[in-house]
C-alpha atoms as a PDB file:
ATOM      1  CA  UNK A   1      19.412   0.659  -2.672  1.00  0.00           C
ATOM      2  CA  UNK A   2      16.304   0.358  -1.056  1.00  0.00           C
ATOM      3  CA  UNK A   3      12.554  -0.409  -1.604  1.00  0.00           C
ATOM      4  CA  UNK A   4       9.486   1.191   0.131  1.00  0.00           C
ATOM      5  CA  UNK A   5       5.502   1.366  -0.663  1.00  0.00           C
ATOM      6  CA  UNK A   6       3.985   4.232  -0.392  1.00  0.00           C
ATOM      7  CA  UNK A   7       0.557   5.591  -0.855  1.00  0.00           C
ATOM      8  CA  UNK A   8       0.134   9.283  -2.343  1.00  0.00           C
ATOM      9  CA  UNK A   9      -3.180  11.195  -1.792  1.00  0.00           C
ATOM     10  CA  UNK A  10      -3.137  13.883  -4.183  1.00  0.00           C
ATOM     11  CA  UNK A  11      -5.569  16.993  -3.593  1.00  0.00           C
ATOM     12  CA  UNK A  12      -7.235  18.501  -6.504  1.00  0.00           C
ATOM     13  CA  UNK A  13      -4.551  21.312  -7.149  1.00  0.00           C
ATOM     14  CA  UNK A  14      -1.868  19.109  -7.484  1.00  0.00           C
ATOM     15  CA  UNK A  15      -3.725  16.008  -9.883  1.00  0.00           C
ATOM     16  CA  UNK A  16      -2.281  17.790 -13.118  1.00  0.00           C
ATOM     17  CA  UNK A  17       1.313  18.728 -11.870  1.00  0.00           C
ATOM     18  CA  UNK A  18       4.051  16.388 -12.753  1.00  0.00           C
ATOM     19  CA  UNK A  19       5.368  14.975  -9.932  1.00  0.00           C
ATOM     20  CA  UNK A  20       6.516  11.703 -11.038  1.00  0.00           C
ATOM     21  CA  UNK A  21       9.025  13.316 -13.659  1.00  0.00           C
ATOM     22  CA  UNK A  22      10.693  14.978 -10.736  1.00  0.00           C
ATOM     23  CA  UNK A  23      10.924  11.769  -8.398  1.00  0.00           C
ATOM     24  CA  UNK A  24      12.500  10.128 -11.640  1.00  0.00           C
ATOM     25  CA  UNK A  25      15.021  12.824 -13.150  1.00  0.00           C
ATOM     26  CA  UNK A  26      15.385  15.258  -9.572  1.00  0.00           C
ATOM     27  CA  UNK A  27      15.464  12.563  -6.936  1.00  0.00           C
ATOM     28  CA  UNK A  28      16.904   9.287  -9.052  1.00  0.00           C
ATOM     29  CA  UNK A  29      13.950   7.293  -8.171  1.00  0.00           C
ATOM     30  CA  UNK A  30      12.825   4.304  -9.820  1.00  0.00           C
ATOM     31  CA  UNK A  31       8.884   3.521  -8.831  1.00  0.00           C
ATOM     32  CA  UNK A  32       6.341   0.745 -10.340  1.00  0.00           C
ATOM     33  CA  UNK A  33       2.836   2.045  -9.799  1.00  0.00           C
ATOM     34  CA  UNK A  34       1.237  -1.005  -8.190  1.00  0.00           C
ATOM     35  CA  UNK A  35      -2.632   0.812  -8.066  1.00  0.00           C
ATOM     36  CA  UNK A  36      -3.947   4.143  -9.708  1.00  0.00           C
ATOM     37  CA  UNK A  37      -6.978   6.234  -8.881  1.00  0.00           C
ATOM     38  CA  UNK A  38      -7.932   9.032  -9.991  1.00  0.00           C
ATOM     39  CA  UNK A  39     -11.354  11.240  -9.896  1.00  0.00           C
ATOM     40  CA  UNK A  40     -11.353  13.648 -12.480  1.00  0.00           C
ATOM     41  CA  UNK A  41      -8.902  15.825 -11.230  1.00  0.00           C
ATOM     42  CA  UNK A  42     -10.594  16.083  -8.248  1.00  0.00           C
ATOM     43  CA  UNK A  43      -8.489  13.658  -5.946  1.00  0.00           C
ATOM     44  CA  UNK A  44      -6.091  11.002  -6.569  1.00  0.00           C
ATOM     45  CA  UNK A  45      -4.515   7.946  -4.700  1.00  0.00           C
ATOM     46  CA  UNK A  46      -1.476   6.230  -5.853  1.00  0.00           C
ATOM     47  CA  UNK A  47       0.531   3.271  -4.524  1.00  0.00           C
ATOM     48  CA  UNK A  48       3.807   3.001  -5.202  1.00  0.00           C
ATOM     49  CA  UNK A  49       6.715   0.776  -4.687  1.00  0.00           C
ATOM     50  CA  UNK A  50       9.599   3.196  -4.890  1.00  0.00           C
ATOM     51  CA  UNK A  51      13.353   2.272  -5.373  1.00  0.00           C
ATOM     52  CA  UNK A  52      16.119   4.268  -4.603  1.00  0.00           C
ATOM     53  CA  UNK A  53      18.914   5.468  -1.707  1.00  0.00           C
ATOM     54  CA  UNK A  54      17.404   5.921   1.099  1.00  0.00           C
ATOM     55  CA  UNK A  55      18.621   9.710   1.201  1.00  0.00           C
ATOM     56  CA  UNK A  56      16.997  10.425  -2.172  1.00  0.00           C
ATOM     57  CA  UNK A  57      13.767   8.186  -1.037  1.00  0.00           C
ATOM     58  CA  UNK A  58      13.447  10.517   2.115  1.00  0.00           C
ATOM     59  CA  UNK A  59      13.912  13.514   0.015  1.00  0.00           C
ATOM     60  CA  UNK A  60      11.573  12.853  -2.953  1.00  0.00           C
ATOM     61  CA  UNK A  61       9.164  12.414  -0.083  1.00  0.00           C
ATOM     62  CA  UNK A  62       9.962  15.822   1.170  1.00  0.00           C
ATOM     63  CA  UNK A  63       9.341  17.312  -2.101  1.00  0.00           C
ATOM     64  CA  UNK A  64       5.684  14.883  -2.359  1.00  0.00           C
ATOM     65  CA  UNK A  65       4.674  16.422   1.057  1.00  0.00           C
ATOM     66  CA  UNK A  66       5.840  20.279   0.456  1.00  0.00           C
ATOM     67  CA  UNK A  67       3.719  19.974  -2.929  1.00  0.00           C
ATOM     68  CA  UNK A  68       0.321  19.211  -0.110  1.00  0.00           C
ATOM     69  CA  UNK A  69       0.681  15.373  -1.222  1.00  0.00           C
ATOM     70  CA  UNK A  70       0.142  12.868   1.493  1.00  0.00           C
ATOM     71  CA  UNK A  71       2.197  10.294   2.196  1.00  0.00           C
ATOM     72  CA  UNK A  72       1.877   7.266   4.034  1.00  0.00           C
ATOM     73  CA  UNK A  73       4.407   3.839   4.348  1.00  0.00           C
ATOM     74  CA  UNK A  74       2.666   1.052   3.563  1.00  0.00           C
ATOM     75  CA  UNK A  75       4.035  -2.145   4.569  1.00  0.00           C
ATOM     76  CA  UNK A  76       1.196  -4.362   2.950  1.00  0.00           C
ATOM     77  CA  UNK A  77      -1.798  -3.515   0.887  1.00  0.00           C
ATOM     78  CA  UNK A  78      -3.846  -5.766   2.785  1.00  0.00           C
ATOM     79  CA  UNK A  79      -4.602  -4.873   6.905  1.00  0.00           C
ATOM     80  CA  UNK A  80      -6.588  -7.049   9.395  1.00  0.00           C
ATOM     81  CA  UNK A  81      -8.441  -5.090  12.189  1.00  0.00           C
ATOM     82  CA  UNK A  82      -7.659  -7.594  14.941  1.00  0.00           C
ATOM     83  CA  UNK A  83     -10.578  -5.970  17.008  1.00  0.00           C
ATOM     84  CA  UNK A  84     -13.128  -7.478  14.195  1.00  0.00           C
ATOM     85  CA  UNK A  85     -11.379 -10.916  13.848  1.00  0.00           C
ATOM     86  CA  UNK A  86     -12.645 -13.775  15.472  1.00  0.00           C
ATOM     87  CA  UNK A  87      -9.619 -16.245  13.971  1.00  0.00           C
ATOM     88  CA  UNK A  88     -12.489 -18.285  11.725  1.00  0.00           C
ATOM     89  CA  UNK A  89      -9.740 -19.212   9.355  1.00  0.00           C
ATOM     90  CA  UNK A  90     -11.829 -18.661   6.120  1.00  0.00           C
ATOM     91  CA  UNK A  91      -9.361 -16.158   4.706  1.00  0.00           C
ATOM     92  CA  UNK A  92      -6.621 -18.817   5.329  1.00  0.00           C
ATOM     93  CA  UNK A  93      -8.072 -21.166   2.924  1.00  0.00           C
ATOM     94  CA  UNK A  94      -8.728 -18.693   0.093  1.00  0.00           C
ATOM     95  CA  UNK A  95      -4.626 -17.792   0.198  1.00  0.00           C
ATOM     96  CA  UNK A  96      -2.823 -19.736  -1.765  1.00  0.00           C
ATOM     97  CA  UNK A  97       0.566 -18.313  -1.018  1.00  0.00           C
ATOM     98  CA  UNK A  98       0.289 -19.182   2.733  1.00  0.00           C
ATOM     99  CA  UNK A  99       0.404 -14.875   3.521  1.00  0.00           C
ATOM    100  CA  UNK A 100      -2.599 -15.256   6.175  1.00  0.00           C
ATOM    101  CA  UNK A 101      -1.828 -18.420   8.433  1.00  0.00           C
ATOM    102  CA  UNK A 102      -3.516 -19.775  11.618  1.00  0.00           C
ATOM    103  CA  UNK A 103      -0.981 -20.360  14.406  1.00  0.00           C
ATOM    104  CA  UNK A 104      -1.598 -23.118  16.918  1.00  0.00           C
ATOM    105  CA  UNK A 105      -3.353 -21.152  19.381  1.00  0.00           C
ATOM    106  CA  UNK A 106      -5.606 -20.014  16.415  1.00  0.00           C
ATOM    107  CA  UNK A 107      -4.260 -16.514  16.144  1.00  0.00           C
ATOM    108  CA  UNK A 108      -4.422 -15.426  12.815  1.00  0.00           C
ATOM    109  CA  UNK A 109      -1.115 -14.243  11.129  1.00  0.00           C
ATOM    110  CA  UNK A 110      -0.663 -11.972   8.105  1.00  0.00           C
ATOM    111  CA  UNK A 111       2.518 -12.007   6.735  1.00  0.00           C
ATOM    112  CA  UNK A 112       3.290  -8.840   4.913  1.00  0.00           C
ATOM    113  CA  UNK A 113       6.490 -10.447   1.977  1.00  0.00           C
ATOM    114  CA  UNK A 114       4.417 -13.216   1.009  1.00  0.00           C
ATOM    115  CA  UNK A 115       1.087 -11.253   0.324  1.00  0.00           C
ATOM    116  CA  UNK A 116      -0.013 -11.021  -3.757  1.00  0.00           C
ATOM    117  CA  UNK A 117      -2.241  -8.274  -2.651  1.00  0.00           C
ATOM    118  CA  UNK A 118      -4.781 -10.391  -4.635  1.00  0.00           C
ATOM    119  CA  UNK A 119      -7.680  -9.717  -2.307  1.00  0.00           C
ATOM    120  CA  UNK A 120      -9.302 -12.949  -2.196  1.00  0.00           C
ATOM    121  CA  UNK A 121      -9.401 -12.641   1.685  1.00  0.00           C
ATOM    122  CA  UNK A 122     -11.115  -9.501   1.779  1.00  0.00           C
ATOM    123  CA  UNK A 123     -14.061 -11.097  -0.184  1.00  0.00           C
ATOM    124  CA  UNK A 124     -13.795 -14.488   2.100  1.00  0.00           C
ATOM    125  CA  UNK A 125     -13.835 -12.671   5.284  1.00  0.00           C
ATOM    126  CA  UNK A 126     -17.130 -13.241   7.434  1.00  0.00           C
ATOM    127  CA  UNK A 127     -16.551 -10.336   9.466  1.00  0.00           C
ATOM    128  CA  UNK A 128     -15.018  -7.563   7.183  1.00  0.00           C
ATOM    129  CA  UNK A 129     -11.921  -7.889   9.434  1.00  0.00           C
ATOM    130  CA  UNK A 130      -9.937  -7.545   6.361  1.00  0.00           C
ATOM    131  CA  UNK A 131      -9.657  -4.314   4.076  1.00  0.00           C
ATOM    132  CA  UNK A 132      -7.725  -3.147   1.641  1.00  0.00           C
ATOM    133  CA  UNK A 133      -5.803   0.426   2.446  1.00  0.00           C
ATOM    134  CA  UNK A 134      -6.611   1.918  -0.870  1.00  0.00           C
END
């Protein structure tokens, strides 16, 4: 068994189909929706964390992308454009899980398995260096 995140774009012909029935019963996927968003069925994004052999994973995705579904790994919620960071620290102080850390050459470090995807540093950082992917 394995365990990937994945973010799902969904296109306006495809917000109404039921795609997550076939991931579940087709593909023998287990998935926890971690964020949801949805315009009226004009668009939708989805993040999932989805569980399953890695054989069925890669297939269900198949299915996702021959349905006009994009699909993207995501290995944190949470990215840092190191071209805007200038290794202040502030976002350091706001984590309380130790995720974002300040090495001793003051290089900022974002690790992805500690991250609560609680987006505190996003709001702390002075230079927007620090987004959230969906």
């Amino acid at each position: 068994m394995m365990t990937k995140k994945i973010l799902l774009s969904f296109p306006q012909k495809s917000a109404g189909q039921p795609m997550a029935m076939e991931l579940i019963k087709t593909y023998h996927l287990d998935f926890n929706i971690l964020k949801a968003f949805i315009d009226d069925n004009i668009k939708g994004t989805l993040l999932l964390e989805i569980k399953g052999e890695e054989a069925d994973i890669e297939a269900g995705i198949v299915f996702l992308r021959q349905n006009q579904i994009g699909v993207k790994d995501i290995q944190s919620v949470v990215e840092v454009d190191e071209n805007k960071c200038v290794s202040c620290g502030a976002c350091t102080a706001v984590c309380a899980v130790g995720a974002l850390e300040m090495t001793a050459d003051w290089s900022l470090v974002h690790h992805d398995d500690k991250c609560l995807e609680c987006m505190l540093c996003v709001k702390a950082c002075p230079m927007r260096a620090i987004h959230a992917v969906i």
